[in-house]
Protein backbone atom coordinates (compact mmCIF):
# COMPACT_ATOMS: atom_id res chain seq x y z
CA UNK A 1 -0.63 -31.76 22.06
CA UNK A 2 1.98 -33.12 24.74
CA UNK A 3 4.92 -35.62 23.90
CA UNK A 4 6.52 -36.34 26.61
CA UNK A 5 7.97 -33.23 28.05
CA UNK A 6 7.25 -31.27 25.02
CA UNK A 7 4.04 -29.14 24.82
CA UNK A 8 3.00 -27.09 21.65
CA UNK A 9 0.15 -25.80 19.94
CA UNK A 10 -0.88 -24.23 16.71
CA UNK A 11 -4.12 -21.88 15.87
CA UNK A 12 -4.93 -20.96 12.63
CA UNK A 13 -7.37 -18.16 12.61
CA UNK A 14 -8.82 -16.79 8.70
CA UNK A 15 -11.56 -14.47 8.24
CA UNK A 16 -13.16 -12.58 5.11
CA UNK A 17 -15.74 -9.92 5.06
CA UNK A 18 -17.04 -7.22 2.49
CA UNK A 19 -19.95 -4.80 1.99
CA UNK A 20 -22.27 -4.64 -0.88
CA UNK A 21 -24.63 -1.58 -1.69
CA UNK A 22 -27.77 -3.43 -2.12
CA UNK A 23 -29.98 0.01 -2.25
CA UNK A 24 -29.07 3.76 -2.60
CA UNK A 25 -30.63 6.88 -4.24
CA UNK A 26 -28.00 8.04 -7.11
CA UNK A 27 -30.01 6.65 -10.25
CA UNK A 28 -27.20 8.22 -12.29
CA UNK A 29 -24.66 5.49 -11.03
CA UNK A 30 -22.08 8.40 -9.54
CA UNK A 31 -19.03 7.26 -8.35
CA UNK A 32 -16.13 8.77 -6.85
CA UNK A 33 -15.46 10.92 -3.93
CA UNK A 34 -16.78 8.32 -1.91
CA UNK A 35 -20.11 7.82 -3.73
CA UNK A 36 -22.01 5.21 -2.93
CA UNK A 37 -24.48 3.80 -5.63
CA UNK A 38 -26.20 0.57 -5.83
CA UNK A 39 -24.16 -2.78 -6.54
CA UNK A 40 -21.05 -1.12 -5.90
CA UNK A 41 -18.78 -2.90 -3.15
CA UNK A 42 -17.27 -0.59 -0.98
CA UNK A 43 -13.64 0.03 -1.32
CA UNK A 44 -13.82 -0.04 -5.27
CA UNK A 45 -10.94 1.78 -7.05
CA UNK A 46 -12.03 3.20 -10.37
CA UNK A 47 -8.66 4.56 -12.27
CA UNK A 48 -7.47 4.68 -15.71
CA UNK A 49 -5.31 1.96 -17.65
CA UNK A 50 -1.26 3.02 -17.65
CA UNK A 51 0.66 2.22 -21.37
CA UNK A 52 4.09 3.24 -19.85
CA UNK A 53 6.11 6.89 -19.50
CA UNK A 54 7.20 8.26 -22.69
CA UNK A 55 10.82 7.48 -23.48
CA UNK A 56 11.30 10.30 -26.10
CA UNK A 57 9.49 13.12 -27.32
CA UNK A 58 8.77 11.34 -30.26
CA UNK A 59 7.52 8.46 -28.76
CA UNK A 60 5.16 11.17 -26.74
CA UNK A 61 4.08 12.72 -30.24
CA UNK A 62 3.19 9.07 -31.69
CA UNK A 63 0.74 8.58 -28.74
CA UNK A 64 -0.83 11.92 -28.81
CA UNK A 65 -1.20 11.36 -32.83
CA UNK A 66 -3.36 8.44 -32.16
CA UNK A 67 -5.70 10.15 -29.92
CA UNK A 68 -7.18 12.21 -32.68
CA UNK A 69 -10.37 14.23 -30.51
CA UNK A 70 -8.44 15.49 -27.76
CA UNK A 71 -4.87 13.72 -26.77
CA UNK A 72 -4.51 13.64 -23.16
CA UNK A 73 -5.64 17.45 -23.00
CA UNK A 74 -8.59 16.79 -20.67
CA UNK A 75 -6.20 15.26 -17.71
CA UNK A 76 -5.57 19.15 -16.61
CA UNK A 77 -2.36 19.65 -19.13
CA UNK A 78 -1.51 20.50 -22.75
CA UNK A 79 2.27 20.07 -22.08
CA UNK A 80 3.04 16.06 -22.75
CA UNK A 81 6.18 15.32 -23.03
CA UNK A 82 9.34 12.62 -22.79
CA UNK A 83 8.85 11.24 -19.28
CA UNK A 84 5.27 11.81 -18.89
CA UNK A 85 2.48 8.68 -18.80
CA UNK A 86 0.83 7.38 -21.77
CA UNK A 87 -2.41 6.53 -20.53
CA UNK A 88 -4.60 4.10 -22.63
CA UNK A 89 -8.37 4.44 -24.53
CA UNK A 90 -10.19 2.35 -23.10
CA UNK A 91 -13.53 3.65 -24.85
CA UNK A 92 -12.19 3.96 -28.13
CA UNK A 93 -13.22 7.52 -28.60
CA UNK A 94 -9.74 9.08 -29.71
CA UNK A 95 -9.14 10.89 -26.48
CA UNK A 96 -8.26 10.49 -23.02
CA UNK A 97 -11.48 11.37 -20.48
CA UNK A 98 -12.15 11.02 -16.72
CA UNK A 99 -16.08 10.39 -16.10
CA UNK A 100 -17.94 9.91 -13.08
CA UNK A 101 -20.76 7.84 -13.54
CA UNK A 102 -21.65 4.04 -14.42
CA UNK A 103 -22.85 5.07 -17.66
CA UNK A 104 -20.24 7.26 -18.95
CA UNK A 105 -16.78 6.56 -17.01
CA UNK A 106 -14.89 7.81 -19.96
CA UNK A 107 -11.50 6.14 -19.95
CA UNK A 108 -11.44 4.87 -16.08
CA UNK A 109 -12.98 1.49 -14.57
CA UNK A 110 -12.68 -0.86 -11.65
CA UNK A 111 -8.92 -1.38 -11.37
CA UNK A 112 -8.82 -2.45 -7.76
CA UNK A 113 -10.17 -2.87 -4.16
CA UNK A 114 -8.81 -1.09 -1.00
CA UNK A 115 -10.90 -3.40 1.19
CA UNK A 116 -8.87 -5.95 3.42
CA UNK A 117 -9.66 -9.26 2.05
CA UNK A 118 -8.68 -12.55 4.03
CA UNK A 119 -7.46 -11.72 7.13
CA UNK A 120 -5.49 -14.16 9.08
CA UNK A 121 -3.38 -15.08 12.10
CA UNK A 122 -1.08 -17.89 12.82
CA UNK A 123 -0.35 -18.30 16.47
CA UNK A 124 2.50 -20.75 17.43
CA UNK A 125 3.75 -22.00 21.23
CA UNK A 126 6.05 -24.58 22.43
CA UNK A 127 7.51 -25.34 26.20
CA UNK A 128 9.92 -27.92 27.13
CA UNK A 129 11.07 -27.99 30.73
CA UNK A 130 10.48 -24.85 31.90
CA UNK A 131 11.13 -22.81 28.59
CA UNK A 132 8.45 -21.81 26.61
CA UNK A 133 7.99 -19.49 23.33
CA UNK A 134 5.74 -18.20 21.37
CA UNK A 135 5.46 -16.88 17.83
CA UNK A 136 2.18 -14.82 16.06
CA UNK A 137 1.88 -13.66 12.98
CA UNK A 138 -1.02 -11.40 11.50
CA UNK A 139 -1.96 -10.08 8.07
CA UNK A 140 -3.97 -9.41 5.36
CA UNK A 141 -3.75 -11.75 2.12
CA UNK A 142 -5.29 -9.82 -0.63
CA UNK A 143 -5.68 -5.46 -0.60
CA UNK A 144 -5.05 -2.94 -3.15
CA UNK A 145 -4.49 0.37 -2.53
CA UNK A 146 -4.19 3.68 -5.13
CA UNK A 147 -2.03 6.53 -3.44
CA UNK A 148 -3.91 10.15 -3.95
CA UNK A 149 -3.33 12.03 -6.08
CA UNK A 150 -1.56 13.97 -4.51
CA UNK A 151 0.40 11.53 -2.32
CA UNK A 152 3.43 13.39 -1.27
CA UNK A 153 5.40 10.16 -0.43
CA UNK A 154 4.70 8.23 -3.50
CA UNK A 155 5.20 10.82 -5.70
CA UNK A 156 7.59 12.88 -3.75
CA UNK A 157 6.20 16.39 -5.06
CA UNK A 158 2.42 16.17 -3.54
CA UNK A 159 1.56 19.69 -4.95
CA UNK A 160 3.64 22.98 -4.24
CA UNK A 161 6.91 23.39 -2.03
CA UNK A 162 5.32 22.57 1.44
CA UNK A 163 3.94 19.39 0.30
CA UNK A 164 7.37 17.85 -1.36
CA UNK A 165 9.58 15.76 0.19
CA UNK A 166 12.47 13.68 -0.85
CA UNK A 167 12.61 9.83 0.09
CA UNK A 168 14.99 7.14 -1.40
CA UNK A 169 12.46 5.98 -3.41
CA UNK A 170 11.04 8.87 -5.27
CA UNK A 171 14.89 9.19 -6.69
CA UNK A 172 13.31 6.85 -9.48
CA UNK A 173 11.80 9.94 -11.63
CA UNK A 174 12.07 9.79 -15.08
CA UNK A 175 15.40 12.10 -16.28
CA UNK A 176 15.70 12.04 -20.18
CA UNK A 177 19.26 11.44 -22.15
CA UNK A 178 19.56 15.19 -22.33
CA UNK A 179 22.71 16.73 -20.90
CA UNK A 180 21.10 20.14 -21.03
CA UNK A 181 18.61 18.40 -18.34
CA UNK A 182 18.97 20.06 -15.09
CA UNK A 183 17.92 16.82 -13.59
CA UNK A 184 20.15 14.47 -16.00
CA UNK A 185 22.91 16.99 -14.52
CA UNK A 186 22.32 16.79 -10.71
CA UNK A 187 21.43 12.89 -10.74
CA UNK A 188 22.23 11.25 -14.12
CA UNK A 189 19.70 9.88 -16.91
CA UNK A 190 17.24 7.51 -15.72
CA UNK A 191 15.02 6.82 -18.71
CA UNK A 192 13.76 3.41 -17.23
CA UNK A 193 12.52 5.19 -14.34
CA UNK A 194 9.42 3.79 -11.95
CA UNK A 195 7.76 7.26 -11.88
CA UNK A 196 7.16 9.84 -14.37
CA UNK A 197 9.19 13.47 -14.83
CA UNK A 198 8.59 15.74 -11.78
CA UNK A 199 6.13 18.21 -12.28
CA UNK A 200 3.29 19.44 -9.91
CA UNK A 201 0.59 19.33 -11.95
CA UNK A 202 -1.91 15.99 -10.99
CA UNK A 203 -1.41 14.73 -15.22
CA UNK A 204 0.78 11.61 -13.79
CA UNK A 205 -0.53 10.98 -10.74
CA UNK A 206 -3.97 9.97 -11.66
CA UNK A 207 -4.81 6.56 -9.90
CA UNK A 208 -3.53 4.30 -12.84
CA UNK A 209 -2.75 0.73 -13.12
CA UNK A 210 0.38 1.39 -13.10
CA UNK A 211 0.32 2.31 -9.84
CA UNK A 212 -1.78 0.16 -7.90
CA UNK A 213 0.04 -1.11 -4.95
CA UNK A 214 -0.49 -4.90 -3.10
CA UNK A 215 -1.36 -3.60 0.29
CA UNK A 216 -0.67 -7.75 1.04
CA UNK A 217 1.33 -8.14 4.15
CA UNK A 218 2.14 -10.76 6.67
CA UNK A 219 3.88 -9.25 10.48
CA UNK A 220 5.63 -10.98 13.38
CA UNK A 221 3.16 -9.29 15.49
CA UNK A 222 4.94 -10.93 18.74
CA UNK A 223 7.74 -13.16 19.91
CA UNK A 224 7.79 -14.44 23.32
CA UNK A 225 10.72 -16.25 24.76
CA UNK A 226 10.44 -17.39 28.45
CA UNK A 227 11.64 -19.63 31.62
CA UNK A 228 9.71 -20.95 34.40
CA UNK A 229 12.03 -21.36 37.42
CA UNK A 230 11.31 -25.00 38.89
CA UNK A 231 8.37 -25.13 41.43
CA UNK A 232 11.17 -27.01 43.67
CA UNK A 233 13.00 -23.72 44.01
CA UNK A 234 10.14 -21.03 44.23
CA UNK A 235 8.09 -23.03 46.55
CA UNK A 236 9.90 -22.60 49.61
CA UNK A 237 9.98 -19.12 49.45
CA UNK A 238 6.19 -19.60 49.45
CA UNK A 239 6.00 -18.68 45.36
CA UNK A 240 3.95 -20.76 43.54
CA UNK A 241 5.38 -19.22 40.14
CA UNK A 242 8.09 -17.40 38.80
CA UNK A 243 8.84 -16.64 35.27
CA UNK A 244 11.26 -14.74 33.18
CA UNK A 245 10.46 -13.47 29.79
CA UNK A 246 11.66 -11.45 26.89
CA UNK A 247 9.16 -9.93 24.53
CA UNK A 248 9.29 -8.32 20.48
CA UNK A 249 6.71 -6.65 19.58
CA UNK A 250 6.10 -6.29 15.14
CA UNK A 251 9.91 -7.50 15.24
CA UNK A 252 9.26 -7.61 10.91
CA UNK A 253 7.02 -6.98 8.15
CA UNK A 254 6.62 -8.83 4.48
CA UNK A 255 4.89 -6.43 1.81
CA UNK A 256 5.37 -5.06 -1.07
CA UNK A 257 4.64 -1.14 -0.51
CA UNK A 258 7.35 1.91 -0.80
CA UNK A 259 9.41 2.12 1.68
CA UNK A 260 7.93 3.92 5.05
CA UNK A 261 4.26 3.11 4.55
CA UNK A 262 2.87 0.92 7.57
CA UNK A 263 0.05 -1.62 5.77
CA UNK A 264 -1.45 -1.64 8.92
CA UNK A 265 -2.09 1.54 9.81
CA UNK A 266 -2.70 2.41 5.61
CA UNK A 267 -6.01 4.47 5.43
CA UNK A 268 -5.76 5.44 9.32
CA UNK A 269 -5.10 9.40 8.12
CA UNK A 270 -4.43 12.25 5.53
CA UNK A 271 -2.04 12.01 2.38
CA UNK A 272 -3.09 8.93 0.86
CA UNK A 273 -4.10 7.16 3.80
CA UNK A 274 0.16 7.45 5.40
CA UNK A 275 -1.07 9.92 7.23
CA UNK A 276 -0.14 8.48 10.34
CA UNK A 277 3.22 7.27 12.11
CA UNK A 278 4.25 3.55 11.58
CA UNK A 279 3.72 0.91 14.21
CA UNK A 280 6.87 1.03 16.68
CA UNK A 281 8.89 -1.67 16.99
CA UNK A 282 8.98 -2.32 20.72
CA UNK A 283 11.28 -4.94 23.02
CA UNK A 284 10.76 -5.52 26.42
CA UNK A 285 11.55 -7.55 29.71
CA UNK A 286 9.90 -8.57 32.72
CA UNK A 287 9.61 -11.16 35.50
CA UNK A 288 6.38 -12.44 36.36
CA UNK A 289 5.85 -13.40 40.26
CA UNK A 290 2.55 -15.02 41.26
């Protein structure tokens, strides 16, 4: 609309989309390791159901004690202890199990989606005598997303030296009140911790409830600030239009995700789907002579 000198407009743009498996050949109901199966919806994230990390050793033995056929034993590790997850039975069967089929899943089901759900845009523009802007945001309302196992970034150690790393946010491990803890000694006790006691074998880093991420954002995908020199000025030079502009390209993103994983370029590559480089933040100028 136009009032007076004063222009703006506003576009609203909302879309939704996902796929359904409506016939396949795996009459066992497989899933996993991108097995498709009929009725599934594509993107499904099948994972088992996080109690907490183990405050104590006790607290550890107490768990174990109530899984009477087999503990956690199955997960690839006999050695539970403080600092380690405490995953949950779903099935009732006294022990914690990983299965792979419909039928039988053991302890995991459907604990989340990694499809992009509700994808929108909000595009905003104004002018008023000769200055214009213009402001566009883009994202993705609803998306979960379950780092690898062996996510190297999440979890910090992804599996053996070459795969470790060391960002700000994988300094919330688990480190028990133990002074005799090499850990508790370089960093301090952290018994509250986000993520479990480092240790390379995959018995935390299961995809877990716990550790579903909202892959949710919303990005100032552009910012456009502008003036149109009067026609008055330009047109006796023979210019019909001149115009001066400054330009921000994904000037800031809203999510929830660890810090240095792009939500728009999540699933684009290896380790987790962060195997590729963020989206730059770019600024630029120009003049514009027609």
């Amino acid at each position: 609309d136009q009032i007076g000198d004063f222009r703006y407009g506003v576009h609203v743009l909302l879309s939704d989309d996902r796929q359904k498996i409506l016939k396949y050949p795996n009459e066992a109901g497989t899933f996993g390791n991108n097995q498709w199966r009929k009725g599934m919806y594509l993107g499904e994230i099948w994972g088992l159901t996080t109690i907490g990390i183990a405050k104590t050793q006790e607290e550890m033995n107490a768990h174990l004690a109530s899984l009477p056929n087999g503990g956690q034993n199955s997960l690839g590790s006999t050695d539970w202890q403080a600092g380690d997850i405490m995953y949950a039975d779903i099935n009732n069967d006294g022990k914690i199990t990983r299965g792979n089929t419909v039928g039988d899943p053991g302890d995991l089901q459907i604990i989340g989606n990694s499809t992009p759900r509700y994808k929108f845009g909000l595009d905003l523009d104004a002018a008023w005598k000769g200055f214009d802007v213009r402001i566009f945001f883009q994202g993705v309302a609803k998306r979960d997303w379950a780092f690898a196992e062996s996510h190297a970034v999440y979890w910090g150690n992804g599996g053996g030296i070459w795969q470790s790393n060391a960002f700000e946010n994988n300094m919330d491990f688990f480190r028990p009140n133990d002074p005799t803890s090499q850990a508790t000694q370089w960093f301090g006790a952290n018994v509250d911790a986000k993520f479990p006691r480092l240790k390379t074998s995959p018995q935390n880093r299961y995809a877990q409830t716990g550790y579903i991420e909202n892959a949710a954002y919303v990005r100032l995908k552009n910012f456009q600030l502008g003036y149109t020199l009067p026609n008055r000025l330009t047109s006796k030079a023979g210019i019909s239009n001149v115009r001066i502009f400054f330009s921000a390209e994904n000037l800031f993103t809203i999510d929830g995700l660890p810090e240095g994983i792009d939500p728009e370029t999540l699933g684009t590559g290896d380790y987790g789907g962060i195997g590729t480089y963020p989206l730059t933040r770019t600024f630029s100028t120009g003049i514009s002579i027609n």
